[in-house]
Protein backbone atom coordinates (compact mmCIF):
# COMPACT_ATOMS: atom_id res chain seq x y z
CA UNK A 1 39.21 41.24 -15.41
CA UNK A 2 38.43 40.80 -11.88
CA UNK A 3 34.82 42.51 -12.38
CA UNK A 4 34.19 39.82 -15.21
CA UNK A 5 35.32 36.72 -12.97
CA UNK A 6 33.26 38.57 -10.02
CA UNK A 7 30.32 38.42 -12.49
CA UNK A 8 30.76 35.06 -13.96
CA UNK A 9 30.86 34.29 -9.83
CA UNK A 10 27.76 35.56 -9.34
CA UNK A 11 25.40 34.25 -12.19
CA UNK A 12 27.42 31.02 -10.83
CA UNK A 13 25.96 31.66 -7.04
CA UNK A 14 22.35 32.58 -8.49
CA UNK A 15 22.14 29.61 -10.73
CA UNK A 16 23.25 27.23 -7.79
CA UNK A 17 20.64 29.47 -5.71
CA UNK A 18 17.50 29.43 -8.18
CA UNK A 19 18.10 25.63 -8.93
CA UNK A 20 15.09 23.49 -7.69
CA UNK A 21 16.16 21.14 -4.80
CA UNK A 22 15.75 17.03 -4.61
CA UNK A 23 12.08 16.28 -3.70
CA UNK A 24 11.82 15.53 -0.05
CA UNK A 25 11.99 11.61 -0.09
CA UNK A 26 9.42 10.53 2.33
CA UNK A 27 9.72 7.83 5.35
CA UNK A 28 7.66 4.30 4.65
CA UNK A 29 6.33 2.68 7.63
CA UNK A 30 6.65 -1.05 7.41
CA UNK A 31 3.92 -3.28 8.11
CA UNK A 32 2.88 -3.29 11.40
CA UNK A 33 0.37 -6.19 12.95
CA UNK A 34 -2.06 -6.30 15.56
CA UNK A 35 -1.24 -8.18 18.79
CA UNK A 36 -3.55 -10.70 17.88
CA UNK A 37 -1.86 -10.84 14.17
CA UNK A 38 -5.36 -10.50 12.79
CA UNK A 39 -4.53 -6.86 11.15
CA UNK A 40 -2.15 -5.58 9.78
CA UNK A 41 -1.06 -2.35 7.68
CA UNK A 42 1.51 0.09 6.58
CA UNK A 43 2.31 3.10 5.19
CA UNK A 44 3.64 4.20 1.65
CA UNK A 45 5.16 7.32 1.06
CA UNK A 46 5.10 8.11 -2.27
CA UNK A 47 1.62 8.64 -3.30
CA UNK A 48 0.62 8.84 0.41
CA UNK A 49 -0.89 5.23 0.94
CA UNK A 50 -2.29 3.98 3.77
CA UNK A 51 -3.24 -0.49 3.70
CA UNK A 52 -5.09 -1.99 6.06
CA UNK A 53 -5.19 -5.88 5.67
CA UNK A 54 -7.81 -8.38 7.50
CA UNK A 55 -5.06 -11.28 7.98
CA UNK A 56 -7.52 -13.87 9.58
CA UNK A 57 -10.91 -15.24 8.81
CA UNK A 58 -12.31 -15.24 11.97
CA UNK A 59 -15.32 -12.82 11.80
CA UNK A 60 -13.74 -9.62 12.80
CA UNK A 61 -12.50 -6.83 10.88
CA UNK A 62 -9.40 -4.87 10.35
CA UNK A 63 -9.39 -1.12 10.97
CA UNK A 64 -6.79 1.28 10.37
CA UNK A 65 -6.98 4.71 12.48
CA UNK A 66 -4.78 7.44 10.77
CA UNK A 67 -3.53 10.63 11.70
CA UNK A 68 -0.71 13.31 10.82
CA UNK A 69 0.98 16.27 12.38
CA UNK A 70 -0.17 19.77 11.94
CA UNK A 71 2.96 21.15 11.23
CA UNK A 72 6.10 19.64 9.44
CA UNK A 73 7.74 17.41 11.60
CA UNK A 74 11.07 19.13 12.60
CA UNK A 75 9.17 21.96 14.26
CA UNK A 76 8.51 21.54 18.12
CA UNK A 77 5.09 21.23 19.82
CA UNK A 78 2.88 19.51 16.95
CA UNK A 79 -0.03 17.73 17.56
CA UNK A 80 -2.03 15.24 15.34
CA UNK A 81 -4.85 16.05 13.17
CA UNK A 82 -7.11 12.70 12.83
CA UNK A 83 -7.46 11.96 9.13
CA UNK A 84 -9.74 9.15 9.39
CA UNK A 85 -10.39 5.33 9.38
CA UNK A 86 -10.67 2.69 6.89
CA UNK A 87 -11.26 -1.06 7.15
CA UNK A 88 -11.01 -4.40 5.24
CA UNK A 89 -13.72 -6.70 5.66
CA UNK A 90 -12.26 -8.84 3.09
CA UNK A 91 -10.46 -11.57 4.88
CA UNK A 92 -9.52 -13.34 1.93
CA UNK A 93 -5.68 -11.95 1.54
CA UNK A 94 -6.53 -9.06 -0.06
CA UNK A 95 -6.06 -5.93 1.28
CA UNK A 96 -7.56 -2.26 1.39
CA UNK A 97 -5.55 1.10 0.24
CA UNK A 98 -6.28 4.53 0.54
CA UNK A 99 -4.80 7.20 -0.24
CA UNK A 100 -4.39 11.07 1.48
CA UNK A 101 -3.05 13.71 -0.05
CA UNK A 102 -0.85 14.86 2.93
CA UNK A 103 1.84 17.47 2.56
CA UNK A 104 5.08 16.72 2.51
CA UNK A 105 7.68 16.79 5.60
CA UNK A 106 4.56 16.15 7.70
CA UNK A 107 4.76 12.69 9.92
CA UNK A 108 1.89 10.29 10.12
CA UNK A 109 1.01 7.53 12.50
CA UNK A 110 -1.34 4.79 12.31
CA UNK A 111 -3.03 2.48 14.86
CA UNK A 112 -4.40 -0.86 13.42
CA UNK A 113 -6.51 -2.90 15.17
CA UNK A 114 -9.32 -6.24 14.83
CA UNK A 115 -12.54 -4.75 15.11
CA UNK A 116 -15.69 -6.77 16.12
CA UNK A 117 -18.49 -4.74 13.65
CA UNK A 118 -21.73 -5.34 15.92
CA UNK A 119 -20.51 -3.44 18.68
CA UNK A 120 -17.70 -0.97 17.70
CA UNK A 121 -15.13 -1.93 20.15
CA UNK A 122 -11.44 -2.56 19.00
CA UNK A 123 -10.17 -6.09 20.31
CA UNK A 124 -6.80 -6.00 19.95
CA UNK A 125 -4.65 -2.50 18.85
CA UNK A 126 -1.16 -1.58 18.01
CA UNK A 127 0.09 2.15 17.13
CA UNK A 128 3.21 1.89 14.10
CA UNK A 129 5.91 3.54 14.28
CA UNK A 130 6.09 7.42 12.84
CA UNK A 131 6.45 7.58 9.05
CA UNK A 132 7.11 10.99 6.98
CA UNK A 133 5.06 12.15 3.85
């Protein structure tokens, strides 16, 4: 009797054991503007979406400068791998989305700025608050 409830114990211990866990629910970063409120973007975690919007029609740009950790986020001494920019030239509303494949647990970051085209130079930059993949 006692070896059966012992077993039944144990197949009850694997099964809890061997079940797949939740999937990691990521952290969104709300939109975040540039000082100037001409850019703004924000992150999305499910499906890993980055949007950059070009909030003013006033000839410059918005551009969105991305980067994530190199290691999942609850171990110490990570540093940021640069994953790129994107921009919206659009300034009609619309807005500009792309999307990373970035592996889960890892934090990202953004800094979105106006950018005047004809010389490269960011006018006016924020950095968002961390978000988690």
């Amino acid at each position: 009797m006692l070896r059966r409830i012992l077993s039944a114990a144990g197949i009850s211990l694997a099964a809890i054991l061997i079940s797949a866990s939740p999937a990691h629910a990521g952290t969104d970063i709300p939109p975040t503007y540039s000082p100037d409120m001409g850019a703004g973007g924000r992150f999305t975690s499910n499906g890993d979406i980055f949007r950059v919007c070009d909030l003013k029609l006033d000839g410059l740009r918005a551009r969105m400068y991305m980067w994530r950790s190199d290691a999942p986020h609850y171990l110490p001494g990570i540093s940021n791998v640069y994953l790129g920019h994107v921009d919206d030239t659009t300034a009609d509303g619309s807005c500009v989305d792309k999307g990373i494949n970035i592996p889960e647990s890892y934090e990202v970051t953004f800094k979105i700025c106006t950018f005047r085209a004809s010389d490269r130079k960011p006018i006016s930059c924020r950095y968002s608050p961390p978000g988690v993949a």
